[in-house]
Protein backbone atom coordinates (compact mmCIF):
# COMPACT_ATOMS: atom_id res chain seq x y z
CA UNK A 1 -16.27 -5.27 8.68
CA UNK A 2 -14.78 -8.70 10.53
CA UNK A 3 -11.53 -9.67 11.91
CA UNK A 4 -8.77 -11.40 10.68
CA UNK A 5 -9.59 -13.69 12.80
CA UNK A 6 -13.36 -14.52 12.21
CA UNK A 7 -12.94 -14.03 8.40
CA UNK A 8 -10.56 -17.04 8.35
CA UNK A 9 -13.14 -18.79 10.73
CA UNK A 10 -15.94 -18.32 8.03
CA UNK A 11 -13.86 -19.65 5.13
CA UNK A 12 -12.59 -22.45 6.89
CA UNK A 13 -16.40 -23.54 8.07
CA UNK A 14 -17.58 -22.91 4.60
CA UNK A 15 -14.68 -25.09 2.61
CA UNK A 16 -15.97 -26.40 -0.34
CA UNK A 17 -16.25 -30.42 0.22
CA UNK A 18 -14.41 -32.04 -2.58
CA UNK A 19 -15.83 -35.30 -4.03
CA UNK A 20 -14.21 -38.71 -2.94
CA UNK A 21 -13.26 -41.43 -6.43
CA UNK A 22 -11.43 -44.21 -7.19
CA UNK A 23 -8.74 -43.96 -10.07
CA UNK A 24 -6.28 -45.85 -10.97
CA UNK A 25 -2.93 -46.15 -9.23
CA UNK A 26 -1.02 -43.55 -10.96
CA UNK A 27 -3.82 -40.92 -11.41
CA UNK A 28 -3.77 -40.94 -7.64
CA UNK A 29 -0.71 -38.99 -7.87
CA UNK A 30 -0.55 -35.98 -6.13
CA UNK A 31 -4.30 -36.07 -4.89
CA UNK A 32 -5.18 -36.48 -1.15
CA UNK A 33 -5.44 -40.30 -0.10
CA UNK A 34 -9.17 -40.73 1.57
CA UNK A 35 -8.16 -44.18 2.87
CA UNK A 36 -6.13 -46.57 4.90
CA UNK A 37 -3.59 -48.78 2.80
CA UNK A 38 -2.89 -51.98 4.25
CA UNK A 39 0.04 -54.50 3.94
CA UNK A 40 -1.28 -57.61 2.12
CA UNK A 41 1.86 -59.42 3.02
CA UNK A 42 5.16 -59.13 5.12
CA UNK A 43 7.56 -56.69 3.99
CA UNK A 44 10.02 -57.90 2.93
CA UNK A 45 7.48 -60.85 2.12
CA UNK A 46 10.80 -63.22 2.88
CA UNK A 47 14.44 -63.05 3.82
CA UNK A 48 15.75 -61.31 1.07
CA UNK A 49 19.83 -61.44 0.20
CA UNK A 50 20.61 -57.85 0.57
CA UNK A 51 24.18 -58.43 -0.97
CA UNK A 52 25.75 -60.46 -3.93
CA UNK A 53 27.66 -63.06 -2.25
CA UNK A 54 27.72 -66.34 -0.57
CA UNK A 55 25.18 -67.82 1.65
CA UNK A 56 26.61 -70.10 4.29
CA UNK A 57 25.62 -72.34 7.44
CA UNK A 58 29.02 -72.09 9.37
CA UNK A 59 32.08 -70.42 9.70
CA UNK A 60 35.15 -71.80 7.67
CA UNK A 61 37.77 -70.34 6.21
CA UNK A 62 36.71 -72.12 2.14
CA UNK A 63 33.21 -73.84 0.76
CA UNK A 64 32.70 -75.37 -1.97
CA UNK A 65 29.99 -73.62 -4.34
CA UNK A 66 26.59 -76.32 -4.69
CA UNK A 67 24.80 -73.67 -7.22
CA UNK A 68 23.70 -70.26 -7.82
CA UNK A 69 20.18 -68.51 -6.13
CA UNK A 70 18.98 -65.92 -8.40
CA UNK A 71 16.46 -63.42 -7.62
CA UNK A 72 12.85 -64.64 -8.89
CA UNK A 73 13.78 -68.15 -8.10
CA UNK A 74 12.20 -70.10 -5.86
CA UNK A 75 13.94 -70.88 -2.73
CA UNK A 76 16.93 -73.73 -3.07
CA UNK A 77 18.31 -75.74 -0.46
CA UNK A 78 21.56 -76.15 0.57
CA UNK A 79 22.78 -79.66 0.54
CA UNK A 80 25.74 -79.49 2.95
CA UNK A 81 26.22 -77.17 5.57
CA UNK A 82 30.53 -77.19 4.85
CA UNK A 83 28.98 -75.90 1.22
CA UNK A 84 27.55 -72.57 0.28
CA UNK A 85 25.38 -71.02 -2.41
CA UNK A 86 25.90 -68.17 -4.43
CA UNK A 87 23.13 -65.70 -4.24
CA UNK A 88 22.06 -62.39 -6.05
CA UNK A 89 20.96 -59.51 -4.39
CA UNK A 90 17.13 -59.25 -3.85
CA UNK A 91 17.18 -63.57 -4.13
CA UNK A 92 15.29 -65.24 -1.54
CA UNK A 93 17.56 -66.74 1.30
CA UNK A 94 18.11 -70.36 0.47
CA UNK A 95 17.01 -72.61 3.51
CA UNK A 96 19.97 -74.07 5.28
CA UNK A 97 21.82 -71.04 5.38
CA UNK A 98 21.56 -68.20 8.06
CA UNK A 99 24.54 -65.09 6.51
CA UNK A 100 25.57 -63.87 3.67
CA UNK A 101 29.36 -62.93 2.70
CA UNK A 102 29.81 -60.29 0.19
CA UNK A 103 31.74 -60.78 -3.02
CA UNK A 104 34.18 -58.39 -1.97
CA UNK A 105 34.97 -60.48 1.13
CA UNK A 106 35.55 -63.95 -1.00
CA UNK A 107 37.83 -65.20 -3.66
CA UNK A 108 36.15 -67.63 -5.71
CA UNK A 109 38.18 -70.26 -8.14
CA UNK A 110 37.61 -72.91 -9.59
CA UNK A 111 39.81 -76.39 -8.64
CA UNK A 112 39.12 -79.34 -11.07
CA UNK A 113 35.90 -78.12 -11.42
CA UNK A 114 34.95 -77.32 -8.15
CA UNK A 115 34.01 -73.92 -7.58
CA UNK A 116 35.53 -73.01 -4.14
CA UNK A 117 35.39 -70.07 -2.13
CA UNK A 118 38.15 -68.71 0.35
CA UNK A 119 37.05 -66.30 2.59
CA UNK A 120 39.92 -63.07 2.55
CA UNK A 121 38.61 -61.57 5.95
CA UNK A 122 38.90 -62.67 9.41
CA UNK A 123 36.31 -65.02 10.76
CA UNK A 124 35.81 -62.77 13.50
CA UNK A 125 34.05 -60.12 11.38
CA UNK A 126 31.54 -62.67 9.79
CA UNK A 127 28.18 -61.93 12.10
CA UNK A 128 25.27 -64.34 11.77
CA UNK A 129 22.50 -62.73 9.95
CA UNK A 130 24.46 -60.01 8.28
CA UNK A 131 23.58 -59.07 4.66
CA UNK A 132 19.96 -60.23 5.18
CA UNK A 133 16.99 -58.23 5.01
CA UNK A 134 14.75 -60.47 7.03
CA UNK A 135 10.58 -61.18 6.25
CA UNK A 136 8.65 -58.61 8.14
CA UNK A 137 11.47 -56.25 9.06
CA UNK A 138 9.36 -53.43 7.63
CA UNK A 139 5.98 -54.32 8.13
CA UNK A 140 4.11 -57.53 9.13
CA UNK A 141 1.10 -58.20 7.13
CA UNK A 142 -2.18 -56.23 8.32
CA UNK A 143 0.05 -53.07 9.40
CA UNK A 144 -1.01 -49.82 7.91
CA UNK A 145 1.44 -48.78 5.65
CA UNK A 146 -0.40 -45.08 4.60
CA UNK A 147 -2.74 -43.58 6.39
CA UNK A 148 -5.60 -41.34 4.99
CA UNK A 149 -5.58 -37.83 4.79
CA UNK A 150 -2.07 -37.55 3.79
CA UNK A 151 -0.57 -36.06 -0.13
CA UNK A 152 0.28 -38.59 -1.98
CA UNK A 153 3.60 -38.22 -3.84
CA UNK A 154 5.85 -41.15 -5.89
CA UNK A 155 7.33 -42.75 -2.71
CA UNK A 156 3.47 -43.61 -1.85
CA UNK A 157 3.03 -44.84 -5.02
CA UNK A 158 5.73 -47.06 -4.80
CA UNK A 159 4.32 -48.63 -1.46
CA UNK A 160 0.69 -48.67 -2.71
CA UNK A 161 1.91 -50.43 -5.95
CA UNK A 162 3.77 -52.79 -3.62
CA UNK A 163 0.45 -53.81 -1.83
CA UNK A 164 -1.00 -54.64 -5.15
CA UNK A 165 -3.40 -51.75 -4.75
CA UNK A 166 -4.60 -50.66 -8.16
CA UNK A 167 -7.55 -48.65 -7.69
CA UNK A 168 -6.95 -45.50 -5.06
CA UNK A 169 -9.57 -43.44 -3.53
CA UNK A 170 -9.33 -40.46 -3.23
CA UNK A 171 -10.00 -36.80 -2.64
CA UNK A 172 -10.53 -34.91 -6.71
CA UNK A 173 -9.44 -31.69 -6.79
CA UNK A 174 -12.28 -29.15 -7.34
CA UNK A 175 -12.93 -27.83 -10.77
CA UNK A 176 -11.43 -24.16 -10.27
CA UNK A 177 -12.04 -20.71 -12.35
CA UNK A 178 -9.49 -17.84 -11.97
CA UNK A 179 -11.37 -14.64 -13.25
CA UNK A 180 -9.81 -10.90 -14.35
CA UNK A 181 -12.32 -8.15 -14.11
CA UNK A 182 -11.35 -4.45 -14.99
CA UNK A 183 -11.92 -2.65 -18.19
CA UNK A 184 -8.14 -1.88 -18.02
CA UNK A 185 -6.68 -5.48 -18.20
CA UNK A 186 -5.53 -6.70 -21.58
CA UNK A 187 -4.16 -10.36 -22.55
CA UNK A 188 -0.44 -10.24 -21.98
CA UNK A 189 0.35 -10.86 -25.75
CA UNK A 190 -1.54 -7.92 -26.22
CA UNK A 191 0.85 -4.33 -26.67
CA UNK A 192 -1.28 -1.92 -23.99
CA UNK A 193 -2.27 1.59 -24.45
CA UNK A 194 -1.03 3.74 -22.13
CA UNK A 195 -3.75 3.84 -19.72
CA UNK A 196 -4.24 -0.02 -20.04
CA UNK A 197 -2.07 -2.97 -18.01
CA UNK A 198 -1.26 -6.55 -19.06
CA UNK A 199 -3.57 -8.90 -17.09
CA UNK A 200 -0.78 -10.42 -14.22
CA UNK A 201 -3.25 -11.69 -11.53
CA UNK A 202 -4.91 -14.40 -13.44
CA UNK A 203 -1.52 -16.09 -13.91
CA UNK A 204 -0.14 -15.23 -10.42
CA UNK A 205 -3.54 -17.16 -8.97
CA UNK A 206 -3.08 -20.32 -11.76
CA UNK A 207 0.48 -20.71 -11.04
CA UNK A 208 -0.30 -20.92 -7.48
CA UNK A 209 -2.79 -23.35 -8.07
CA UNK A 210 -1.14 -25.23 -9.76
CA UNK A 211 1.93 -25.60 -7.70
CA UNK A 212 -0.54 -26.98 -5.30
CA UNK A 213 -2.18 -29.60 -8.11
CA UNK A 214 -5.31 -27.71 -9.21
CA UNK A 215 -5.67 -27.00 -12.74
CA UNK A 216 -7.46 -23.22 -13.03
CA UNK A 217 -9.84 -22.46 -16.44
CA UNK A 218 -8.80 -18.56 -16.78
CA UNK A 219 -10.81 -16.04 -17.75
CA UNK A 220 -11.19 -12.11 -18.15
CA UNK A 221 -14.26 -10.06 -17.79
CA UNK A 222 -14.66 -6.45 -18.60
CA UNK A 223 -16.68 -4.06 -16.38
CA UNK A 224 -19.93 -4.46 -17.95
CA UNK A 225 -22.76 -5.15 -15.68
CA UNK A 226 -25.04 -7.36 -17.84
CA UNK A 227 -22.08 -9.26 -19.91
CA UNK A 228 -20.73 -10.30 -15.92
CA UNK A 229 -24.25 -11.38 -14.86
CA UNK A 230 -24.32 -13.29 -18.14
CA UNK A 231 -20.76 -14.89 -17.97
CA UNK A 232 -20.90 -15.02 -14.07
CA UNK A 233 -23.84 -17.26 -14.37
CA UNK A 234 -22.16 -19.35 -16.34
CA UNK A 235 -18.71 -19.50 -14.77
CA UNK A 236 -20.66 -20.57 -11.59
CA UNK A 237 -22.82 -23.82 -13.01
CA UNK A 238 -19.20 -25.08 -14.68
CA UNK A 239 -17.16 -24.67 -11.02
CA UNK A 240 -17.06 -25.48 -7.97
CA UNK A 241 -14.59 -22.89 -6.65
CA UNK A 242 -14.54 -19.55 -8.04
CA UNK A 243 -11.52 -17.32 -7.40
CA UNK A 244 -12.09 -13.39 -8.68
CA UNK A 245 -10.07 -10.37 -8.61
CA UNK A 246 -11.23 -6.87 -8.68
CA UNK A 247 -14.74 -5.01 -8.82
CA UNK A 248 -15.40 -5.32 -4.90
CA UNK A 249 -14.31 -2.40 -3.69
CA UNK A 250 -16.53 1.14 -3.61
CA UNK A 251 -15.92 2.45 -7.28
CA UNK A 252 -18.78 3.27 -9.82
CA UNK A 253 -18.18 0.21 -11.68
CA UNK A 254 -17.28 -2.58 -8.90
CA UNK A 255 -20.30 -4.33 -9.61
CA UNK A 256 -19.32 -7.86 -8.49
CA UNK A 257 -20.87 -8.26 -5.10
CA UNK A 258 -24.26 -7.02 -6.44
CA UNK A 259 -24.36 -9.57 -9.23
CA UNK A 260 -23.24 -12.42 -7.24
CA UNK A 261 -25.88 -11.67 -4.65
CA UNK A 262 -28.23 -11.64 -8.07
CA UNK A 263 -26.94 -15.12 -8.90
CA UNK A 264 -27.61 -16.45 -5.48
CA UNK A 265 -24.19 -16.68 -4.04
CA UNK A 266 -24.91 -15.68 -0.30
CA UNK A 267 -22.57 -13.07 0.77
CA UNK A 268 -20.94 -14.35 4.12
CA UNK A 269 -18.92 -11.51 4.82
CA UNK A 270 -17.39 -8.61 2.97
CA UNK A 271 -14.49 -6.33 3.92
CA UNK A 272 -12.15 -7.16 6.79
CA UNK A 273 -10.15 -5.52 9.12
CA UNK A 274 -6.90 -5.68 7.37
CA UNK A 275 -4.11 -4.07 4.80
CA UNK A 276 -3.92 -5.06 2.30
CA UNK A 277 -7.38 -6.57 1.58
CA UNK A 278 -9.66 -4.92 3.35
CA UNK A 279 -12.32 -5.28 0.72
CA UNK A 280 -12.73 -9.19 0.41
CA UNK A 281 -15.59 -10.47 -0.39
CA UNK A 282 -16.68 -14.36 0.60
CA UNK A 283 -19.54 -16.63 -0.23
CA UNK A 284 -21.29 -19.78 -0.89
CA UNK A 285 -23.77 -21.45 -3.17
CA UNK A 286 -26.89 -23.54 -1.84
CA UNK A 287 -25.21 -26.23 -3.76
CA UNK A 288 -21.59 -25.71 -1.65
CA UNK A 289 -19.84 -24.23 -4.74
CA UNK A 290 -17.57 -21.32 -3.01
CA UNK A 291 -16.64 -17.75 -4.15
CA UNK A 292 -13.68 -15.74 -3.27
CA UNK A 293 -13.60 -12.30 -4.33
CA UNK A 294 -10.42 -10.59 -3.98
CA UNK A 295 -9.35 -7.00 -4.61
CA UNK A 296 -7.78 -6.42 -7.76
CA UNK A 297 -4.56 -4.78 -6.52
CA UNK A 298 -1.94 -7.85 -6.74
CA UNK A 299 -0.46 -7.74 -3.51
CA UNK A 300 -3.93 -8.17 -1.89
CA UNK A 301 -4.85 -10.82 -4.40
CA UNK A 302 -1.75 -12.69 -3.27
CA UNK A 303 -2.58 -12.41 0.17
CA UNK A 304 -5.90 -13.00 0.59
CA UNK A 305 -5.30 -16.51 -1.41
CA UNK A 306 -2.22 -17.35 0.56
CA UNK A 307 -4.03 -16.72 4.04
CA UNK A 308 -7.54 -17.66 3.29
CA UNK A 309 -6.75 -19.83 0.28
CA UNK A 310 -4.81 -21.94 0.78
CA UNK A 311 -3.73 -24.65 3.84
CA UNK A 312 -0.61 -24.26 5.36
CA UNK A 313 1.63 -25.11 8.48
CA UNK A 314 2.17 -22.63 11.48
CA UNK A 315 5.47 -20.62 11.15
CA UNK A 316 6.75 -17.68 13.16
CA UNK A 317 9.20 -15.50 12.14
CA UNK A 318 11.50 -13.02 14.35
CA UNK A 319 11.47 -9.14 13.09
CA UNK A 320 14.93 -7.51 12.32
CA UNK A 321 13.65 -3.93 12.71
CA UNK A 322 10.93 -2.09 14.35
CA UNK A 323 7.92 -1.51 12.31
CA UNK A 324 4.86 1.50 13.06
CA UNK A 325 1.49 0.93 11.71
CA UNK A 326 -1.19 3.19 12.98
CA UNK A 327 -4.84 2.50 12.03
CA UNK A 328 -6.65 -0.81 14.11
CA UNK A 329 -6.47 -3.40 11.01
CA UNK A 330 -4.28 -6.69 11.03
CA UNK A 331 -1.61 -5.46 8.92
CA UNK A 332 0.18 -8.00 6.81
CA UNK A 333 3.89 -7.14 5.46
CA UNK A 334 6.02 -8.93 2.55
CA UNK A 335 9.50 -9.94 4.43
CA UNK A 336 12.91 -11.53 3.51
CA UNK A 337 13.65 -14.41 5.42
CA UNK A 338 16.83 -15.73 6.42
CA UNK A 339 18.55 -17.98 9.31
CA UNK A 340 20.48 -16.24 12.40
CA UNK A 341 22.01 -18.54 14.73
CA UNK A 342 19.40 -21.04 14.02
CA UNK A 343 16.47 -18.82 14.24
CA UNK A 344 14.18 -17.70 11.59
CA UNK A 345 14.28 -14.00 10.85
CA UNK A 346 12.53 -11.37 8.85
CA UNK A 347 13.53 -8.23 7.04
CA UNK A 348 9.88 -6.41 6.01
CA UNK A 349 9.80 -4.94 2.63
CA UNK A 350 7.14 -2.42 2.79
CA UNK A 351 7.36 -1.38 -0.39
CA UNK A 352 4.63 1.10 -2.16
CA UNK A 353 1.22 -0.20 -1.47
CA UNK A 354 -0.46 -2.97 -2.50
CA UNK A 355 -0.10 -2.25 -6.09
CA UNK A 356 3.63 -2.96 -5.61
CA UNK A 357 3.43 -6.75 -6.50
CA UNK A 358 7.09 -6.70 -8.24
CA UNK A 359 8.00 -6.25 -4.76
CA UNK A 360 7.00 -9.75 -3.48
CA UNK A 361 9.83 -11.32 -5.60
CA UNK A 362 12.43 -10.22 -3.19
CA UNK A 363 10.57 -11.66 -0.34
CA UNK A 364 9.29 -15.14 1.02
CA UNK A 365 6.27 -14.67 2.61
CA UNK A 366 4.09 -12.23 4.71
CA UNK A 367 4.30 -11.52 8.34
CA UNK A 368 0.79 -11.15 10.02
CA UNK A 369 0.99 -7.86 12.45
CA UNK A 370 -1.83 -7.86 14.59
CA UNK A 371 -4.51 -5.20 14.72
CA UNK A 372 -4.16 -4.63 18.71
CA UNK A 373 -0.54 -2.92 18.61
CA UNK A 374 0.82 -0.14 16.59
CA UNK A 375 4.33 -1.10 17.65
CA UNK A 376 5.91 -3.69 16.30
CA UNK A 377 9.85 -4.07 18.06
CA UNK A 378 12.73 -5.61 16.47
CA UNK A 379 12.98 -9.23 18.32
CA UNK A 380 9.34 -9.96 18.13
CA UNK A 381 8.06 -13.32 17.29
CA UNK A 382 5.22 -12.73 14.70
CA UNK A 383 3.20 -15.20 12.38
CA UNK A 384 4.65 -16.11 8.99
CA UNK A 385 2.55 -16.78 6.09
CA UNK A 386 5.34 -18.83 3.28
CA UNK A 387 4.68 -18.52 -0.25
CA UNK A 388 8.14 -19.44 -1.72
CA UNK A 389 9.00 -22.88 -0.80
């Protein structure tokens, strides 16, 4: 049996390496960018009117209107600098001009059939340059506008489509199959016996994955030793991550460690020092396809995915009460968070066992206890693992 501590170690050393591709724009939503994006131009790629209005040269308190600049247009001149030109927000600056004057700040009529202008707010309060969102305020051309590694989401779509970039490349999401054992587990349409459950781990381990993008093929697999070789066998050559739950534990029929052993899956570690969870099993293909076996109870499930599963940012949390655990494992407890005077607290729901999974929906996350202590005092600063967001 490992630690905590090395068994996250292990898994994060033996991540499966997703394949890199290039797909279009929009298929790159939501997928993890595997490149630098580059301005091909200024951005704004000229000085853009930010306001409808007037553009003028000078201060004075009337102009007479030469035309209309309309966004899409090329860029007009202005003939007189005493005149001014209506523009249209997003319109390109016309040359001669240097501010723009909102419509709300001019009354416009027309005196035999001039379009004038009168300015209705001190001169004072016109500034040069206001109301114009110069070229290059954003970005110059050649800045890096996204840089790999990062989610991408619709505002980088916007900026990539902005760039002109059409093709993305990018990180695809491994292929990923969710698997049931237990001769116990029906399909939840199914009316159980009374010594048989409703299958609810399956669907707790898709729905997580796919709140994080990654489609899961279910499936369920009774406890029979040559139908899970058989199915097993082919689960694995159709996935590159494999995500199990129950049969690797010490009963009479957990025969999932053996088989996958059989398959060639080498076993990197099973069982670890912690509650709930303590009978985890981990391992890899010679081909990098990766297996996580995970005891069947739900709450373990859950936290075995969320800590070894799945990536996530450093949080600590403060405990409200004192908490007693007793035998040397990291032990891992569902809490309520909430916000005291700016810091992040935690109320620990321990609930009755790991079987207790309708527990977790009056919590936010678990906080990691480590094996060392057997004390845990209100006002401690422990680590938070989030799984409602």
């Amino acid at each position: 049996m490992i630690s905590v501590k090395e068994a996250l170690k292990i898994v994060e050393a033996n991540a499966f390496v997703p394949n890199i591709s290039e797909v279009p724009l929009l298929e790159s939503l939501g997928k993890i960018l595997v490149e630098d994006i580059f301005a091909d131009r200024d951005f704004p790629p000229f000085d853009r009117v930010a306001m409808d209005g007037i553009a003028i040269n000078q201060k004075v308190e009337s102009f007479k209107i030469e035309f209309t600049q309309f966004a899409g247009e090329s860029q007009k001149f202005l003939k007189s600098p005493e005149n001014c030109i209506e523009v249209m927000t997003g319109a390109v600056l016309p040359s001669g001009c240097n501010t723009v004057i909102r419509y709300e700040d001019v009354d416009i009529q027309e005196i035999d059939g001039v379009k004038i202008a009168k300015i209705t707010i001190p001169l004072t309060e016109i500034l040069p340059g206001q109301n114009i969102h110069r070229k290059g305020d954003d970005r110059k051309a050649g800045d890096t506008l996204l840089k790999k590694g990062l989610k991408i989401s619709p505002p980088e779509i916007a900026v990539m489509a902005s760039a002109g970039k059409t093709i993305v490349k990018v990180q695809m999401p491994p292929s990923v199959a969710v698997i049931s054992t237990g001769d116990e587990l029906v399909e939840i349409t199914v009316n159980p016996l009374p010594y048989q459950i409703r299958m609810s781990n399956s669907y707790l381990l898709a729905a997580a994955l796919e709140r994080v993008g990654v489609k899961a093929n279910l499936f369920h697999l009774t406890d029979d030793k040559e139908l899970l070789f058989n199915k097993l066998k082919e689960i694995l050559s159709n996935h590159d991550v494999i995500l199990l739950s129950g049969g690797v534990s010490a009963g009479k029929k957990d025969f999932v460690p053996e088989i996958l052993t059989d398959l060639g899956v080498k076993k990197l570690f099973h069982k670890v020092a912690q509650k709930p969870g303590k009978p985890f099993w981990f391992g890899k293909t010679d081909e990098g396809k990766t297996v996580f076996a995970l005891p069947g109870n739900p709450v373990s499930t859950f936290l075995c995915f969320c800590k070894y599963f799945l990536e996530r940012k450093n949080e600590s949390v403060i405990l409200d009460k004192d908490l007693f655990f007793k035998p040397d494992l990291t032990y891992f407890v569902p809490v309520k968070t909430y916000f005291q005077e700016g810091k992040l607290m935690a109320t620990p729901f321990e609930g009755s066992g790991s079987a207790d999974f309708a527990n977790l929906t009056d919590c936010d996350g678990f906080v990691e206890l480590p094996a060392e202590n057997q004390v845990f005092k209100k006002g401690e600063v422990f680590e938070f693992i989030r799984f409602r967001f």
